[in-house]
Protein backbone atom coordinates (compact mmCIF):
# COMPACT_ATOMS: atom_id res chain seq x y z
CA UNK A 1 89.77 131.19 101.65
CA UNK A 2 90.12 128.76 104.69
CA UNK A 3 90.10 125.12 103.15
CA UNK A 4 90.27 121.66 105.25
CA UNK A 5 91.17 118.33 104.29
CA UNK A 6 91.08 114.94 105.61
CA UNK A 7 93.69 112.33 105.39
CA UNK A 8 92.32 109.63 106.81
CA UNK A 9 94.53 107.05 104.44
CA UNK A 10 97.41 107.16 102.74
CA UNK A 11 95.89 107.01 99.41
CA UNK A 12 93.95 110.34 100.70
CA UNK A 13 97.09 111.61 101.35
CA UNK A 14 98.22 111.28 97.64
CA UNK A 15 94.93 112.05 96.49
CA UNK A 16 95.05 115.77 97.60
CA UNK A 17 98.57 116.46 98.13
CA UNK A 18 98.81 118.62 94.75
CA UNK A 19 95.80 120.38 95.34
CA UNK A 20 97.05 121.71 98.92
CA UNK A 21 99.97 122.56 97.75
CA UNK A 22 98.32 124.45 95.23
CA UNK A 23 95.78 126.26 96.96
CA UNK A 24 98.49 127.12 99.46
CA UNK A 25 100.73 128.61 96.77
CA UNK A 26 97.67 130.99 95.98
CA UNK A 27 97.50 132.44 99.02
CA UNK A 28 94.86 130.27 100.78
CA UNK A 29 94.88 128.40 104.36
CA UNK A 30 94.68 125.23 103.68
CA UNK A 31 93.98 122.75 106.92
CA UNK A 32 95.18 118.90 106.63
CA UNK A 33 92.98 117.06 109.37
CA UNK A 34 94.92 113.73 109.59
CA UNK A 35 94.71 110.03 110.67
CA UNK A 36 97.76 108.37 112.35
CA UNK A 37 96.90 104.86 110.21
CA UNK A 38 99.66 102.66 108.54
CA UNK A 39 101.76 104.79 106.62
CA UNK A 40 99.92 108.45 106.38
CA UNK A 41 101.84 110.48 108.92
CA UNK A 42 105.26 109.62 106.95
CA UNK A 43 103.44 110.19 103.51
CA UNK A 44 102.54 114.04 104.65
CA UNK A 45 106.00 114.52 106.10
CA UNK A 46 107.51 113.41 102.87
CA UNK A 47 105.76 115.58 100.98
CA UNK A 48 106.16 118.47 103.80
CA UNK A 49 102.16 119.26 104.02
CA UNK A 50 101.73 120.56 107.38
CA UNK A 51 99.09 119.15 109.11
CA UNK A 52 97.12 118.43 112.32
CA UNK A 53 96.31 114.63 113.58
CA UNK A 54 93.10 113.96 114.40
CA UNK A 55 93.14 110.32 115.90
CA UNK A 56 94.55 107.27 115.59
CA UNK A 57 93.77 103.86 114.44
CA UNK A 58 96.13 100.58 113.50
CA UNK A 59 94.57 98.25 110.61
CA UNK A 60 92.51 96.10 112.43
CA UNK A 61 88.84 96.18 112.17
CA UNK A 62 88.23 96.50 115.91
CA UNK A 63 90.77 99.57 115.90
CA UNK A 64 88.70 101.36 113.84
CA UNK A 65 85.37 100.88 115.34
CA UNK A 66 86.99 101.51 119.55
CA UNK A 67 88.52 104.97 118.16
CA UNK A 68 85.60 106.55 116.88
CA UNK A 69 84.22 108.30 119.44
CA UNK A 70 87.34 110.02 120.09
CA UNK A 71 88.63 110.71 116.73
CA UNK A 72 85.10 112.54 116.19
CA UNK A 73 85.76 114.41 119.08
CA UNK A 74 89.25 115.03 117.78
CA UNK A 75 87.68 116.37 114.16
CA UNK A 76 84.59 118.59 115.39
CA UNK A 77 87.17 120.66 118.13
CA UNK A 78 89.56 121.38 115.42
CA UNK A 79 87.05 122.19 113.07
CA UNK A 80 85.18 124.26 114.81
CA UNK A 81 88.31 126.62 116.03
CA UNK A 82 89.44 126.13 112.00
CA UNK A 83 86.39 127.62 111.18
CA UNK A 84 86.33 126.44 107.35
CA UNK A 85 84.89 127.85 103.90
CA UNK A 86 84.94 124.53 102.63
CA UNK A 87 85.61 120.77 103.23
CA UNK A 88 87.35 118.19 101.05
CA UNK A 89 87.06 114.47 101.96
CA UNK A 90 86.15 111.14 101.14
CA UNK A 91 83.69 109.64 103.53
CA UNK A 92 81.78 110.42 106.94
CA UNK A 93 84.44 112.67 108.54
CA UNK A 94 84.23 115.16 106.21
CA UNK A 95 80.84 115.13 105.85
CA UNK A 96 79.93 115.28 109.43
CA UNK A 97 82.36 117.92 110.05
CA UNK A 98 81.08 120.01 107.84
CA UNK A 99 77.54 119.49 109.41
CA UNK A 100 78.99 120.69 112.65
CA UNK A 101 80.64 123.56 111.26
CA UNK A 102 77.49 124.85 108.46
CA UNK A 103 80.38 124.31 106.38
CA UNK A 104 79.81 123.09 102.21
CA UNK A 105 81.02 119.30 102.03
CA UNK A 106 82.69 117.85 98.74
CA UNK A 107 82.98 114.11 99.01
CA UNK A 108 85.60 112.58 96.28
CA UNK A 109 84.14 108.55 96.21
CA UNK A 110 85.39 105.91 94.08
CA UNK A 111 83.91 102.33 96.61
CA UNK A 112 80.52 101.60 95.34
CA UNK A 113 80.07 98.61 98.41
CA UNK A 114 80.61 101.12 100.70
CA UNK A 115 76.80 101.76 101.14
CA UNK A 116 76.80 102.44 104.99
CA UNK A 117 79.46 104.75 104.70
CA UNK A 118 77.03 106.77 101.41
CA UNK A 119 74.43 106.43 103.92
CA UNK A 120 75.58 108.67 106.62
CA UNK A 121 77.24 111.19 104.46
CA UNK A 122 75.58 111.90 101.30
CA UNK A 123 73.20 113.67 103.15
CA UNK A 124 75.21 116.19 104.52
CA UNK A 125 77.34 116.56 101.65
CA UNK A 126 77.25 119.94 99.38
CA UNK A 127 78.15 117.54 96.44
CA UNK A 128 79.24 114.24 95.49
CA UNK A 129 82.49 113.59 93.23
CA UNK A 130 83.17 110.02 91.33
CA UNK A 131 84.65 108.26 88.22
CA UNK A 132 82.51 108.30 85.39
CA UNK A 133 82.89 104.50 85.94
CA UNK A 134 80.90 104.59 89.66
CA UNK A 135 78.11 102.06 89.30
CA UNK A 136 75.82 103.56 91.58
CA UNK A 137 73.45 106.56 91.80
CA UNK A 138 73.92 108.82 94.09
CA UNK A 139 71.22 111.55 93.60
CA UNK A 140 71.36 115.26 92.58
CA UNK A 141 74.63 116.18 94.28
CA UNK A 142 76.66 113.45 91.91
CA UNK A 143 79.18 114.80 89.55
CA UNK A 144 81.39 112.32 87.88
CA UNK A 145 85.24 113.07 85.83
CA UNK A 146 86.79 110.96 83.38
CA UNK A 147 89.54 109.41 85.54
CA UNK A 148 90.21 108.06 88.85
CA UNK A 149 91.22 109.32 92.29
CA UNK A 150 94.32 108.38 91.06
CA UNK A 151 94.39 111.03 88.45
CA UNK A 152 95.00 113.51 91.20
CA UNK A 153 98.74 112.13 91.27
CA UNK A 154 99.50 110.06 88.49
CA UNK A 155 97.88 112.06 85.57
CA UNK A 156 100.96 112.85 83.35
CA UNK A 157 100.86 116.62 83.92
CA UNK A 158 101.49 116.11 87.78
CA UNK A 159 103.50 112.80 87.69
CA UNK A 160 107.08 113.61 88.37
CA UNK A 161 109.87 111.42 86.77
CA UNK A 162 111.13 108.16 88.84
CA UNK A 163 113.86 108.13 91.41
CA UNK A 164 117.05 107.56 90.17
CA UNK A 165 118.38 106.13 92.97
CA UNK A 166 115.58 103.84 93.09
CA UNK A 167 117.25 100.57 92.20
CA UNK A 168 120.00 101.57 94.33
CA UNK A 169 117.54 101.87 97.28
CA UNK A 170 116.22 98.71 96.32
CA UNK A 171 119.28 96.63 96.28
CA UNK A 172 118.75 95.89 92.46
CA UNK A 173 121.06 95.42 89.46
CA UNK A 174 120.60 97.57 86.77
CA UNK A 175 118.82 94.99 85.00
CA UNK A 176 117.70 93.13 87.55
CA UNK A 177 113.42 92.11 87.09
CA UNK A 178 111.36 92.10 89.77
CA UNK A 179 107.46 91.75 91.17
CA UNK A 180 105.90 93.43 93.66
CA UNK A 181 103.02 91.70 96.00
CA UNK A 182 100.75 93.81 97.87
CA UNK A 183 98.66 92.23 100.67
CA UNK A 184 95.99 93.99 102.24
CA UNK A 185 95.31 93.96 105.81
CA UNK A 186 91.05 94.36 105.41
CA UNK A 187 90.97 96.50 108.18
CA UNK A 188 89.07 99.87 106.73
CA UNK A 189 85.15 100.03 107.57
CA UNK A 190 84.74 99.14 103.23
CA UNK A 191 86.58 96.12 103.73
CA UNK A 192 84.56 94.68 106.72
CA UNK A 193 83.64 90.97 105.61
CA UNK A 194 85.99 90.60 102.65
CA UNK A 195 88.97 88.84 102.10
CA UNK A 196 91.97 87.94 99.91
CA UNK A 197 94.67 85.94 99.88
CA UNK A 198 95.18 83.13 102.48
CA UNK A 199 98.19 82.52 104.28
CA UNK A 200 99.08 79.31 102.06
CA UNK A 201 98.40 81.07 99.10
CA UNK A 202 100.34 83.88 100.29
CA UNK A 203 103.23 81.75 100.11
CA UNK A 204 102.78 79.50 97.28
CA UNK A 205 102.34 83.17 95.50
CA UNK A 206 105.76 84.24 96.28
CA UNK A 207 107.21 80.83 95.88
CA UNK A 208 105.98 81.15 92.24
CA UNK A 209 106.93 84.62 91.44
CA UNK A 210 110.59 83.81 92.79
CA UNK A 211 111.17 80.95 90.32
CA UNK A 212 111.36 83.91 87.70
CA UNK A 213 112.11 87.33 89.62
CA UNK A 214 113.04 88.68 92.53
CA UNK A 215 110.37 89.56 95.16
CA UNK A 216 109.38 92.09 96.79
CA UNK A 217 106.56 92.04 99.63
CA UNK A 218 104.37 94.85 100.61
CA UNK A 219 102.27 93.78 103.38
CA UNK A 220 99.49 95.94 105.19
CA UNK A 221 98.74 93.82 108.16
CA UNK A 222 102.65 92.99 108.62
CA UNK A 223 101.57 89.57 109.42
CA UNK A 224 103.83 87.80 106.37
CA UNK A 225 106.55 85.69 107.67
CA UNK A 226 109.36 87.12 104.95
CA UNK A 227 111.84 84.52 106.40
CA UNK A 228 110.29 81.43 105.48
CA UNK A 229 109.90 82.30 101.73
CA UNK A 230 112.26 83.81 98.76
CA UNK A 231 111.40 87.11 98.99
CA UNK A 232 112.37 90.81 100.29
CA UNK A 233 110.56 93.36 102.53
CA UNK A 234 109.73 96.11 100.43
CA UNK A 235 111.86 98.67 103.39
CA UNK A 236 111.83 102.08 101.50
CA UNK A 237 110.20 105.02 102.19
CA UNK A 238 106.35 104.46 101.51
CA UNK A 239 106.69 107.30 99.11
CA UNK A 240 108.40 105.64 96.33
CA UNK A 241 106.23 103.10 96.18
CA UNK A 242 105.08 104.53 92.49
CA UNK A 243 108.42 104.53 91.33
CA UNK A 244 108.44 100.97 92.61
CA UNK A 245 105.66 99.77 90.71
CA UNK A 246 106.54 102.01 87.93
CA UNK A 247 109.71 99.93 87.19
CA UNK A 248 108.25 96.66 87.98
CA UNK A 249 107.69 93.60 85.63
CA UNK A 250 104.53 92.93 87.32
CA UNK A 251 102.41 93.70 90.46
CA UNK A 252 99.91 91.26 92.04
CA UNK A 253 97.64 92.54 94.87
CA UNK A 254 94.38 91.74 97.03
CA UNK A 255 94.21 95.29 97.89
CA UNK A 256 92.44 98.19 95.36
CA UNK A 257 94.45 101.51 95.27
CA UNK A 258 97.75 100.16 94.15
CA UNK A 259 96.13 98.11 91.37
CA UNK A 260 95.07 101.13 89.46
CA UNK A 261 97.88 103.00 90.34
CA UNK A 262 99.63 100.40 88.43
CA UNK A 263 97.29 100.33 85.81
CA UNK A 264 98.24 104.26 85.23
CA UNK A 265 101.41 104.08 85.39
CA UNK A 266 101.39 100.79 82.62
CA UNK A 267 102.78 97.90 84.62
CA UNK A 268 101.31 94.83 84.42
CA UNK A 269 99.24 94.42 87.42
CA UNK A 270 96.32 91.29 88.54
CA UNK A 271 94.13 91.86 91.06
CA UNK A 272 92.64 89.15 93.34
CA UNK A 273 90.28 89.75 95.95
CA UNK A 274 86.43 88.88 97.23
CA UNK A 275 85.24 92.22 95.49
CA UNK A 276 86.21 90.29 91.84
CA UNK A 277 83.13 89.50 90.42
CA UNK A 278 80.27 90.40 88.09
CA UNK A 279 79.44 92.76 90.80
CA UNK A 280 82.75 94.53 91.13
CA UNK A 281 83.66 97.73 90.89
CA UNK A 282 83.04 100.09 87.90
CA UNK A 283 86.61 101.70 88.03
CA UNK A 284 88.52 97.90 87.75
CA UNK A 285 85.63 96.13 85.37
CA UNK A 286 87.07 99.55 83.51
CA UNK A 287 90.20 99.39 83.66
CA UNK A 288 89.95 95.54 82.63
CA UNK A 289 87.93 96.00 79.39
CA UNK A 290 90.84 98.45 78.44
CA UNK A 291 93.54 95.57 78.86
CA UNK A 292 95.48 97.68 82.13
CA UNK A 293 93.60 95.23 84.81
CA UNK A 294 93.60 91.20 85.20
CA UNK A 295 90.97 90.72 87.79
CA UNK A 296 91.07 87.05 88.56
CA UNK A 297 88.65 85.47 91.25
CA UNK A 298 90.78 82.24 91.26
CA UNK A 299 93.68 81.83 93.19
CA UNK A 300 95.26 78.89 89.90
CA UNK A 301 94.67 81.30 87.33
CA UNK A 302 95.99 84.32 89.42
CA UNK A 303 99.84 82.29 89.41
CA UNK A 304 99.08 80.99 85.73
CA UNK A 305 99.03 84.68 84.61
CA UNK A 306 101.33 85.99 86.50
CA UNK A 307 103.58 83.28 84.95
CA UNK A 308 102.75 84.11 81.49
CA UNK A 309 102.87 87.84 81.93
CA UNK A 310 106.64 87.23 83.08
CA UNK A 311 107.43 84.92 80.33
CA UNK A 312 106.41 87.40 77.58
CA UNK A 313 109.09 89.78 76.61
CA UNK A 314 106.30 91.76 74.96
CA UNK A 315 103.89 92.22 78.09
CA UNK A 316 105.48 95.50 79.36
CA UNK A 317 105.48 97.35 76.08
CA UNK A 318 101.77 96.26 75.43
CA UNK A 319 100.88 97.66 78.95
CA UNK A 320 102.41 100.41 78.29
CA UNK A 321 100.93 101.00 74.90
CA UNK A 322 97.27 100.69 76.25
CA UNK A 323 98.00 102.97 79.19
CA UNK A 324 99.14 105.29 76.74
CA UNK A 325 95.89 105.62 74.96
CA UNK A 326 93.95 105.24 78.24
CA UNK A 327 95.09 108.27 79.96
CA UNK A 328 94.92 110.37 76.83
CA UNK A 329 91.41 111.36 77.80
CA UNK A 330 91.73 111.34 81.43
CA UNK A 331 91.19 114.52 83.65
CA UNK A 332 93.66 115.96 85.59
CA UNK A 333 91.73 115.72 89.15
CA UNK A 334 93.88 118.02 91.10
CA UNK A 335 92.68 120.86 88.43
CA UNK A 336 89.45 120.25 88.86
CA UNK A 337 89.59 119.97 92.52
CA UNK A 338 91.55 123.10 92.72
CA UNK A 339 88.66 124.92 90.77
CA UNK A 340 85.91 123.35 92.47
CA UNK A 341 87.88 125.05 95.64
CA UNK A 342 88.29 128.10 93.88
CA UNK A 343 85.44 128.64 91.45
CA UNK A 344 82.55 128.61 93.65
CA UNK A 345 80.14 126.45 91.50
CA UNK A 346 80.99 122.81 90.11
CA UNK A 347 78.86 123.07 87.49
CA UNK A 348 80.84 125.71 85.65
CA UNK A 349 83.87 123.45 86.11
CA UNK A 350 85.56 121.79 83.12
CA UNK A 351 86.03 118.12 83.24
CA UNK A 352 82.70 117.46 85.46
CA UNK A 353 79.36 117.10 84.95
CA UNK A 354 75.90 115.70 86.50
CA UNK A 355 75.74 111.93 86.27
CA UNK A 356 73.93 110.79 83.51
CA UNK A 357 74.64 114.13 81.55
CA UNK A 358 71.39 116.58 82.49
CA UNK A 359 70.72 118.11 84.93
CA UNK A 360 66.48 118.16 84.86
CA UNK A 361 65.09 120.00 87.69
CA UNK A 362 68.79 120.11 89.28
CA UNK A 363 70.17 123.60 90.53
CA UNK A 364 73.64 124.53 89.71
CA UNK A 365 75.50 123.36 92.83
CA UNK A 366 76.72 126.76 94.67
CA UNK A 367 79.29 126.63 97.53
CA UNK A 368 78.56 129.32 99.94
CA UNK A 369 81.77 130.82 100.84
CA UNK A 370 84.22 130.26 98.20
CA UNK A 371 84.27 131.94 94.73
CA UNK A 372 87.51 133.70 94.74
CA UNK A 373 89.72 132.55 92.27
CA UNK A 374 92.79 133.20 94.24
């Protein structure tokens, strides 16, 4: 079987990394179609996934929207001479290509606000994959798993163990407690007209944090002036960022991705951003009825919790507890990615099922081409 997948982002990158290896180990040619954006080249090289780059973009808006033209030109040539059995993606790309090619399209979502982006690809998609949490309806083709994208990776039957060298890497005593701050850059097509933190609260943020801990910065946009406040670049390899966050007292972010990647592993984590609201997300509004998320719309309360979480000796044990229970029910995504490749019909798929649980006058979902179990 001849399989392609896009890594457009580095979260995609982690996302499907343990599926291509997988499907490789069986025997199948397996196709990375990759974006040269912020850190995804180094991911793939880390984890030695050959691949192909498709385009390029940096993180600004206006990046994104010049480069189309010629990353789609970039994606239907190589797609075309790739000549797939199936596509695996999470947007347009993938979707498109696989109109171009006659090839069945499975789209792994998890952005409800992203409606322009459902808009031009749902229809040319073969199905539709989303946390049961997804908000929104997204017709015949939508199967939803008990989990997260995130479960691809940090489900605890694929999560390896942590560094050891990691403090090391870090600079860090033994001992030593520390924060990580992620800042996004808002420069994806989802994050057009959103925002996070300001400059000035960027700062006041770290000022705060540094009273207690040491700092360490992750910043998207690399627009944070690290000199004028108490704090540390965050300069290792993008790839043990997990590790990172896995030994962490705390993590505060505007950005989405690395908040529940936090949540799983069970480090305290707040999340502050435009999307926080009664309209947010299904996966966070989740994860924050279970106790793993602290989405906080305002900037005061954001540094008064972070300053409580730090002050309570107890906060990383009760994280860890409720993750605990959490992921005991959670899918293992790579699995059921891997036999959606593999099987040749989603519905017969453990883990998945039709949203809303029946499938009325819905046909089982058959991908021409695959089948073989490899």
């Amino acid at each position: 079987m001849k399989y392609i997948v896009f890594t457009n982002t580095p979260a995609h990158v982690h996302l499907y990394r343990n599926a291509v290896r997988q499907l490789t180990a069986r025997g199948h040619d397996v196709l990375v179609l990759a974006r040269d954006y912020g850190c995804t080249l180094e991911l793939l090289d880390w984890y030695d996934l050959p691949y192909t780059v498709y385009g390029a973009c940096d993180t600004s808006k206006g990046s994104l929207f010049r480069q189309l033209p010629r990353q789609y030109a970039g994606i239907v040539r190589r797609a075309r001479r790739f000549d797939p059995d199936l596509i695996f993606g999470m947007g347009a790309y993938s979707a498109h290509a696989g109109l171009v090619t006659r090839t069945p399209t499975v789209l792994v979502l998890d952005s409800e606000p992203t409606s322009l982006d459902h808009a031009v690809s749902r229809p040319f998609a073969a199905a539709i994959l989303t946390p049961a949490a997804f908000r929104k309806d997204l017709g015949t083709k939508h199967y939803v798993f008990d989990g997260f994208k995130e479960s691809a990776y940090l489900h605890p039957d694929v999560r390896s163990g942590t560094d050891d060298r990691l403090r090391e890497r870090l600079g860090l005593a033994p001992d030593e407690r520390y924060a990580l701050v992620r800042f996004n850059a808002f420069g994806s097509h989802h994050d057009v007209g959103e925002g996070g933190f300001t400059p000035d609260q960027r700062r006041t943020l770290v000022e705060r944090l540094a009273d207690e801990v040491t700092v360490f910065v992750s910043d998207e946009g690399d627009g944070f002036d690290l000199e004028a406040v108490p704090a540390r670049s965050f300069d290792v390899h993008p790839a043990l960022m997990h590790d990172a966050i896995d030994e962490a007292s705390l993590l505060v972010a505007d950005t989405q991705t690395i908040v529940t990647e936090a949540a799983l592993l069970g480090t305290a984590v707040i999340r502050s951003n435009s999307f926080v609201g009664p309209d947010d997300m299904g996966n966070f509004q989740r994860l924050d009825a279970a106790g793993l998320v602290c989405n906080i719309e305002s900037f005061d309360a954001v540094v008064e919790r972070a300053a409580g979480i730090l002050a309570d000796p107890s906060a990383a044990d009760r994280w860890r507890h409720r993750r605990d229970e959490f992921v005991d029910s959670m899918v293992n995504l790579t699995e059921v990615i891997v036999a959606i490749a593999t099987s040749g019909c989603i519905d017969d798929v453990s883990g998945v099922s039709r949203r809303g649980g029946a499938t009325g006058d819905a046909h089982p979902t058959i991908l021409p081409g695959t089948g073989q179990s490899g």
